[in-house]
C-alpha atoms as a PDB file:
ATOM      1  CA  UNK A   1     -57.648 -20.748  36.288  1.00  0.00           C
ATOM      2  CA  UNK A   2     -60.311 -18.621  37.653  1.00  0.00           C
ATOM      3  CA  UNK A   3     -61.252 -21.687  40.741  1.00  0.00           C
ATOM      4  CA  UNK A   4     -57.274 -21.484  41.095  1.00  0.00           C
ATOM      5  CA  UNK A   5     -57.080 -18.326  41.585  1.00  0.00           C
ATOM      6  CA  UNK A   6     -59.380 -18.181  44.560  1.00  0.00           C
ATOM      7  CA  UNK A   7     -58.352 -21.159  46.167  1.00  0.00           C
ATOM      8  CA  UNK A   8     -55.070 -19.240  46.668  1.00  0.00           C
ATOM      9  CA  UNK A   9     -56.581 -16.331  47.802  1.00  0.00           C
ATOM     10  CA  UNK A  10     -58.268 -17.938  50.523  1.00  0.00           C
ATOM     11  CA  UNK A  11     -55.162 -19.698  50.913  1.00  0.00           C
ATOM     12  CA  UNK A  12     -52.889 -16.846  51.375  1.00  0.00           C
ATOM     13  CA  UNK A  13     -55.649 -15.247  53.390  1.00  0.00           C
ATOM     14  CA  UNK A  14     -54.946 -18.025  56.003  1.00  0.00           C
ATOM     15  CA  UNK A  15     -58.058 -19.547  55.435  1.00  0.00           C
ATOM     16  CA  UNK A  16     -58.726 -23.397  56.321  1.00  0.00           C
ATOM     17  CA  UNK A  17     -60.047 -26.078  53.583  1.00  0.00           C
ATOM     18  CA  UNK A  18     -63.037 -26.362  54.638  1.00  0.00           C
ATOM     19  CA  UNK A  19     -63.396 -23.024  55.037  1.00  0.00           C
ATOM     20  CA  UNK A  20     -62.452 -22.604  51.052  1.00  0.00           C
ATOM     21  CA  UNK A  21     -65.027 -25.353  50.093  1.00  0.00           C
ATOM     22  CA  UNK A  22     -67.893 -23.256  51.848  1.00  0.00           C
ATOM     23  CA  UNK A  23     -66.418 -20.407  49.672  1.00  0.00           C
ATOM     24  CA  UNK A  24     -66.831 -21.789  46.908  1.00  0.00           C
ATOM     25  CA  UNK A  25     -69.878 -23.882  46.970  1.00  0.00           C
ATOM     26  CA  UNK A  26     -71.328 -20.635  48.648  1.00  0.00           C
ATOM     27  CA  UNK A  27     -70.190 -18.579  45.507  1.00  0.00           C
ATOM     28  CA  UNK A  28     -71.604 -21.197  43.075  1.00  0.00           C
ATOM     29  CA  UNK A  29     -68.560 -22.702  41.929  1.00  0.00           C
ATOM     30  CA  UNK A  30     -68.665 -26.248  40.539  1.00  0.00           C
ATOM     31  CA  UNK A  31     -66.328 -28.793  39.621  1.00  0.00           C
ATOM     32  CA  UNK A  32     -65.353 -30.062  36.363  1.00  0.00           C
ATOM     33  CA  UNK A  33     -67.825 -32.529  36.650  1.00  0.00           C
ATOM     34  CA  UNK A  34     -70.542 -30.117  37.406  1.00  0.00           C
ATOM     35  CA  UNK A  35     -70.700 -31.048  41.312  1.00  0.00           C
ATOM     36  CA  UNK A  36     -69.976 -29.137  44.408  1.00  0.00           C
ATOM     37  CA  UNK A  37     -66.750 -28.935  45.771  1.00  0.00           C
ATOM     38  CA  UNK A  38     -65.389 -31.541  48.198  1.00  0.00           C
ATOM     39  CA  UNK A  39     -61.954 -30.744  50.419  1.00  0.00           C
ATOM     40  CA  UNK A  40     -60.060 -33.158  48.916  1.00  0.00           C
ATOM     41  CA  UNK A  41     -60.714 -31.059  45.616  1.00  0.00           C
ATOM     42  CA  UNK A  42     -58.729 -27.878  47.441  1.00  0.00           C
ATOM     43  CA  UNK A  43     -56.732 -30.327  49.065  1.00  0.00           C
ATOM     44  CA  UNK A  44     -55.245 -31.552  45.617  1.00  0.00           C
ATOM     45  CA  UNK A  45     -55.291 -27.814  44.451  1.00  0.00           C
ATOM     46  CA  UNK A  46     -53.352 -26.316  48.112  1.00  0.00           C
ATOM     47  CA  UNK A  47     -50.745 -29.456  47.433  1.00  0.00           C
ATOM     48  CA  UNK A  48     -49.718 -28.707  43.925  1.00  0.00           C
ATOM     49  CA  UNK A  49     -49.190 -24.718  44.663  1.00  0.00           C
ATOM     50  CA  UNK A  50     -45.832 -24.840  43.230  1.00  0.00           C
ATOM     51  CA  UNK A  51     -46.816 -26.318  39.603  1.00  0.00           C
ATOM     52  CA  UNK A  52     -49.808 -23.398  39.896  1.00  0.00           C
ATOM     53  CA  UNK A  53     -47.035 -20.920  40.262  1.00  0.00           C
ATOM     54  CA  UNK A  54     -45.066 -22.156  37.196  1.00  0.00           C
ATOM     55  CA  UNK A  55     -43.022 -24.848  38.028  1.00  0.00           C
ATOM     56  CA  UNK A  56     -42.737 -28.430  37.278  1.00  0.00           C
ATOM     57  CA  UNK A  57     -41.315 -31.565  39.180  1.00  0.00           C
ATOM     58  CA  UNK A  58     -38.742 -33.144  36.676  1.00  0.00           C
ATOM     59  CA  UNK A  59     -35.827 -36.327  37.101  1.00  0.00           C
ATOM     60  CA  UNK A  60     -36.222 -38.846  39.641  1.00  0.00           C
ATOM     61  CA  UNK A  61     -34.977 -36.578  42.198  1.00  0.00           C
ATOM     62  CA  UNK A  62     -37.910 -34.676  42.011  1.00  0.00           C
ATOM     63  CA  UNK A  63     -36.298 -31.269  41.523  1.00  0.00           C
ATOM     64  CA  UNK A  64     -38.210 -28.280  41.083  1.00  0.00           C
ATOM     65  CA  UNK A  65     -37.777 -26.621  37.865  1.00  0.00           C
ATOM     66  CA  UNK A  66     -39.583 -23.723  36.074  1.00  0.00           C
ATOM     67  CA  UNK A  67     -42.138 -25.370  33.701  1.00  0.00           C
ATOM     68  CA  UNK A  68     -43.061 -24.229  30.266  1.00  0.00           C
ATOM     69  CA  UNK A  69     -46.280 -23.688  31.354  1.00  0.00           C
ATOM     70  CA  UNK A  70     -47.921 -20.308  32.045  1.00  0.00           C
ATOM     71  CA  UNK A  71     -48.027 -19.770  35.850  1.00  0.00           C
ATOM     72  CA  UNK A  72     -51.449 -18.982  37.267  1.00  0.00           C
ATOM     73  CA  UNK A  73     -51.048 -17.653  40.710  1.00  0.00           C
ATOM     74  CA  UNK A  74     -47.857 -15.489  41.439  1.00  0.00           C
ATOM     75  CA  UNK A  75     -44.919 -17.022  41.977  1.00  0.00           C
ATOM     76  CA  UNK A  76     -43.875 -16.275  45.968  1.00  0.00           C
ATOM     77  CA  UNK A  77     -40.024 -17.513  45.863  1.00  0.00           C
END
């Protein structure tokens, strides 16, 4: 939740990708797999924004609905 977190702070900060993958090799984060961060890591994390805010992608339609999981970055709708 923590790595989250300050993805979307850079995010929201209007920060590029690559920019956030400097961040946070520069700040001696790591991925689960104990490497350094890649873009398409914060690119995975930037494209999923809405499940990190609490929702969840249900039916075949796709529609947005809020998930029963605990939201980790505020919620901007």
């Amino acid at each position: 939740a923590e790595i989250v977190r300050f993805i979307f702070e850079r995010k929201r900060a209007g920060k590029t990708m690559m920019g956030t993958v400097d961040s946070l090799n520069d700040a001696g984060y790591k991925t689960r797999g104990g490497k350094k961060f890649l873009i398409s890591s914060v690119q995975s994390v930037w494209n999923n924004e809405k499940f990190y805010e609490g929702w969840y992608k249900y039916g075949k339609d796709g529609d947005w609905v809020r998930g029963q999981h605990e939201a980790i970055i505020e919620d901007r709708e």
